[in-house]
Protein backbone atom coordinates (compact mmCIF):
# COMPACT_ATOMS: atom_id res chain seq x y z
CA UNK A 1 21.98 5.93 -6.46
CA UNK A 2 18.57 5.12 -5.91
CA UNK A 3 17.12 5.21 -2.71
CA UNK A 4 15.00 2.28 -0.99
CA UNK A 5 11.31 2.62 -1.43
CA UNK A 6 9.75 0.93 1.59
CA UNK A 7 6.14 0.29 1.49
CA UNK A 8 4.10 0.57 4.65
CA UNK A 9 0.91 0.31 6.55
CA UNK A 10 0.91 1.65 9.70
CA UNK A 11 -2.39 1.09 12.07
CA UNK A 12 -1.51 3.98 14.25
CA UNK A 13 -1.16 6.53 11.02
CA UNK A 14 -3.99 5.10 9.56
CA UNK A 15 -6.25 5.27 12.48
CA UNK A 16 -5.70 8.85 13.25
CA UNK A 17 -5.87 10.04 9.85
CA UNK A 18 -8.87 7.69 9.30
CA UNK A 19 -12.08 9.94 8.12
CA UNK A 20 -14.19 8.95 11.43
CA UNK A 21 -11.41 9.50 13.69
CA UNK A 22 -12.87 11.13 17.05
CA UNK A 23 -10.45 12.26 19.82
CA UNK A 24 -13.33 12.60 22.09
CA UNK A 25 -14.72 8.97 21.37
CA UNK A 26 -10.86 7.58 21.51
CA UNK A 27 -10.87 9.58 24.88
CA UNK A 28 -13.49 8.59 26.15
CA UNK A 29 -13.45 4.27 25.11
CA UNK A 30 -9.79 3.67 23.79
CA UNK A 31 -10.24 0.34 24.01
CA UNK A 32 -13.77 0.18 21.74
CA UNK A 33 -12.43 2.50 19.10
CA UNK A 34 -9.13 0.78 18.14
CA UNK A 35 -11.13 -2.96 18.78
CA UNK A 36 -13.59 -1.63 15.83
CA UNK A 37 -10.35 0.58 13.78
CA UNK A 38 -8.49 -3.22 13.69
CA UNK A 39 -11.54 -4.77 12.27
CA UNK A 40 -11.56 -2.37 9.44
CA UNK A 41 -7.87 -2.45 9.25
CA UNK A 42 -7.36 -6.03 8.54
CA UNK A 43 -9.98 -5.65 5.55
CA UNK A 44 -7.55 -2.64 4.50
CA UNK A 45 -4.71 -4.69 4.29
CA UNK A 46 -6.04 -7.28 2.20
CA UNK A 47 -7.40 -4.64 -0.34
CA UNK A 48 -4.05 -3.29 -0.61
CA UNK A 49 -2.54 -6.73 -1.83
CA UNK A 50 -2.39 -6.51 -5.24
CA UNK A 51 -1.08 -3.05 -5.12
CA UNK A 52 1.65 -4.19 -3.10
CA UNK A 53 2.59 -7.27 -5.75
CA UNK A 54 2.67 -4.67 -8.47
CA UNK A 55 4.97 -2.14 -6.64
CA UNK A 56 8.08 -4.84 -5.97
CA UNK A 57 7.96 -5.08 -9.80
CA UNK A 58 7.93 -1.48 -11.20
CA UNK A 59 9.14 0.23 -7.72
CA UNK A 60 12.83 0.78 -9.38
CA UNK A 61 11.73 1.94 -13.24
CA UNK A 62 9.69 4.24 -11.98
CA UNK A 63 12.40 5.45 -9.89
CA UNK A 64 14.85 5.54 -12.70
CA UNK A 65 12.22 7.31 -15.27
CA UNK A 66 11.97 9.96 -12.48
CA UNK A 67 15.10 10.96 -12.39
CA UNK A 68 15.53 10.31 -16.07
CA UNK A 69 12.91 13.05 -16.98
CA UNK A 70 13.63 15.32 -13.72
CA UNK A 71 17.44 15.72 -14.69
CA UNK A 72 18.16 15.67 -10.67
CA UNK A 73 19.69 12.69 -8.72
CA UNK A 74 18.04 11.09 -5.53
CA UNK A 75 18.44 12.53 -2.21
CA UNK A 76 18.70 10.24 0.70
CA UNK A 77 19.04 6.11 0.63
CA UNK A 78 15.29 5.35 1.50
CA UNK A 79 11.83 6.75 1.25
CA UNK A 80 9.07 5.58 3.38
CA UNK A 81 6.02 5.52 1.74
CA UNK A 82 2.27 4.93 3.95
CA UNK A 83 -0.67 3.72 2.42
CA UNK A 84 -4.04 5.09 4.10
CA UNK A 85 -7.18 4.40 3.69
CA UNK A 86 -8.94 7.31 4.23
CA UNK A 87 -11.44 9.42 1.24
CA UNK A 88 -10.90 12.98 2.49
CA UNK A 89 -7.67 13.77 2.86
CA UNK A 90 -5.61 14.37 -0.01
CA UNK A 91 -2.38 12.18 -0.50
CA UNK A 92 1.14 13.68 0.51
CA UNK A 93 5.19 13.65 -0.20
CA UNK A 94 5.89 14.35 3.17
CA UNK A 95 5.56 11.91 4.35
CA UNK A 96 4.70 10.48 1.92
CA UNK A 97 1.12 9.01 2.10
CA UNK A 98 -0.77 7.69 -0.30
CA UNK A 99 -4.14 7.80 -0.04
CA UNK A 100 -5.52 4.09 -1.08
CA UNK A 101 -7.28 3.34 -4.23
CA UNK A 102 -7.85 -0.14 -6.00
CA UNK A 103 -7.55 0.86 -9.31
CA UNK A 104 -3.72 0.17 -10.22
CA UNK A 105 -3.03 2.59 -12.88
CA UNK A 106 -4.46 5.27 -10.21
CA UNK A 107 -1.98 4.53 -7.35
CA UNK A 108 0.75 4.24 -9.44
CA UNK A 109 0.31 7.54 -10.78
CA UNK A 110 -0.39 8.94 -7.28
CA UNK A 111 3.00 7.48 -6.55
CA UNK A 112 4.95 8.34 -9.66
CA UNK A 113 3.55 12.35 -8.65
CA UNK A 114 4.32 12.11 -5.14
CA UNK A 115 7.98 11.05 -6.00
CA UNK A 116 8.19 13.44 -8.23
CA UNK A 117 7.91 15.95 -5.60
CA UNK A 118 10.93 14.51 -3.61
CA UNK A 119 13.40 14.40 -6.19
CA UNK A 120 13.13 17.62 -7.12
CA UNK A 121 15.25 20.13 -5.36
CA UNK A 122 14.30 21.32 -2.15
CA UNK A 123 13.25 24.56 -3.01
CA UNK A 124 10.95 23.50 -5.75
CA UNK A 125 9.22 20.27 -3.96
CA UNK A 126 6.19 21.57 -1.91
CA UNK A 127 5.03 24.67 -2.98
CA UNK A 128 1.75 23.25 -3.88
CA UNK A 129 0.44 27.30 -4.12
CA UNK A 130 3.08 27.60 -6.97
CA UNK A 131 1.56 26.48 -10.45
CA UNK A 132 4.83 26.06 -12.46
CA UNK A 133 5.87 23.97 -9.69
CA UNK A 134 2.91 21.25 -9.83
CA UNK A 135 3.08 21.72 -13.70
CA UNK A 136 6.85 20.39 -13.25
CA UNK A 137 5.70 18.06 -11.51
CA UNK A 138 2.28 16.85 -13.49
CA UNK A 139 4.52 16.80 -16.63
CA UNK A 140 7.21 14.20 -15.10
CA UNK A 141 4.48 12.35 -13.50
CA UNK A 142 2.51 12.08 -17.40
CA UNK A 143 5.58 11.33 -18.84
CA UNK A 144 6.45 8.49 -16.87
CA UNK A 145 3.59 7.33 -16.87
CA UNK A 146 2.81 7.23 -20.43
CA UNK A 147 6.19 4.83 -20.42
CA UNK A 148 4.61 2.71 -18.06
CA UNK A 149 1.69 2.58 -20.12
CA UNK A 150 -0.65 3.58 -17.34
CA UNK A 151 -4.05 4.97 -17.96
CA UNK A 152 -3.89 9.02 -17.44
CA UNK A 153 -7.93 8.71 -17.65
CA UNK A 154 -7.94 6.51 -14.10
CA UNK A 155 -5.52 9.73 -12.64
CA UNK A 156 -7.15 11.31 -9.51
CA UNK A 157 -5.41 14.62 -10.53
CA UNK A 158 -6.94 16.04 -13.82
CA UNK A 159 -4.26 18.81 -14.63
CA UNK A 160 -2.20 17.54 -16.81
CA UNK A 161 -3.19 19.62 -19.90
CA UNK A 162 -2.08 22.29 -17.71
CA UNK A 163 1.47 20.96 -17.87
CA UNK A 164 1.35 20.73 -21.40
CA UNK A 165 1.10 24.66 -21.55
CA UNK A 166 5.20 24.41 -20.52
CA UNK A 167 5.55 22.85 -23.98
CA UNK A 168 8.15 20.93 -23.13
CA UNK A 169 9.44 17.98 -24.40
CA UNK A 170 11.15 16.23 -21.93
CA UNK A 171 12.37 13.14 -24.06
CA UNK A 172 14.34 15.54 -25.56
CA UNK A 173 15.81 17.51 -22.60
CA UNK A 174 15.10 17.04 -18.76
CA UNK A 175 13.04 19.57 -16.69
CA UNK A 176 16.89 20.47 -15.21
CA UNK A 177 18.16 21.11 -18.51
CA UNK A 178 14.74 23.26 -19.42
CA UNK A 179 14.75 25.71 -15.82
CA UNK A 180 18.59 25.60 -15.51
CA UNK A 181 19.74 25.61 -19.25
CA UNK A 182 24.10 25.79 -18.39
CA UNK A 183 23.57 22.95 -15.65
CA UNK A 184 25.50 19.80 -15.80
CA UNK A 185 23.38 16.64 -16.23
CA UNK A 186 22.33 15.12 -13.10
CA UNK A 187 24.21 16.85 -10.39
């Protein structure tokens, strides 16, 4: 079954992951800081409207080309998913925050690799350190994408060639079937 995708944007999250975020100044003038964060924040929102449109409409192929590729089921019957705007920080799975851009192919790739991560099995989602496990990943996220006709040139991430070096064809066989060859489909 596929699990909820619930787009957010959360003032709070955004405010203290914002790049100018000083616990001193919030300390010190509470009441100034979030007063000039809101202003900022409402232009946020605004930005992210389009983005939003575009999700409600490709929000459950892109869930179902996931798991088509990854060979593994959902876990869980939502996902919460944060848009920031912030340019330092890198984006995240969990949770999963997505650090804002305006291109569209660019967020939805961000998204489709971010995704990736959770629907693989536990043991296999975050080890970021672990090459084969973002090349797993990387490969999913260029193959769905590539369905969805997005633009892998507009990705913020440039290492997909490095998933191609798993020469894997994964329209023939999911990633499940390729690291646990005996396994049933989808289970």
């Amino acid at each position: 079954m596929l699990p909820k995708l619930e787009l957010k944007i959360s003032g709070p999250y955004n405010h203290i992951l914002s790049d100018d975020f000083n616990y001193r100044e919030y300390m010190a003038d509470a009441d100034k800081c979030i007063e000039n964060f809101n202003k900022n924040f409402n232009k946020f929102k605004k930005r992210t409207t389009s983005f939003q449109k575009a999700f409600i409409k490709k929000q459950k192929i892109i869930l179902k080309l996931i798991e088509k590729y990854s060979g593994y089921d959902w876990k869980g019957k939502s996902i919460p998913i944060y848009l920031i705007n912030i340019t330092q920080k890198p984006s995240i799975a969990d949770p999963l925050t997505l650090k804002f851009r305006d291109n569209l192919d660019s967020m939805f790739i961000l998204l489709i690799h971010e995704l990736t991560h959770l629907n693989l099995p536990q043991k296999m989602q975050f080890d970021a350190g672990n090459k084969r496990s973002e090349q797993w990943v990387n490969l999913i996220t260029r193959y769905v994408a590539l369905e969805l006709k997005l633009d892998l040139n507009k990705a913020t991430m440039k290492n997909f060639s490095e998933a191609l070096e798993l020469e894997w064809n994964l329209k023939n066989k999911t990633l499940k079937k390729f690291i646990q060859p005996n396994a049933s489909p989808k289970s």
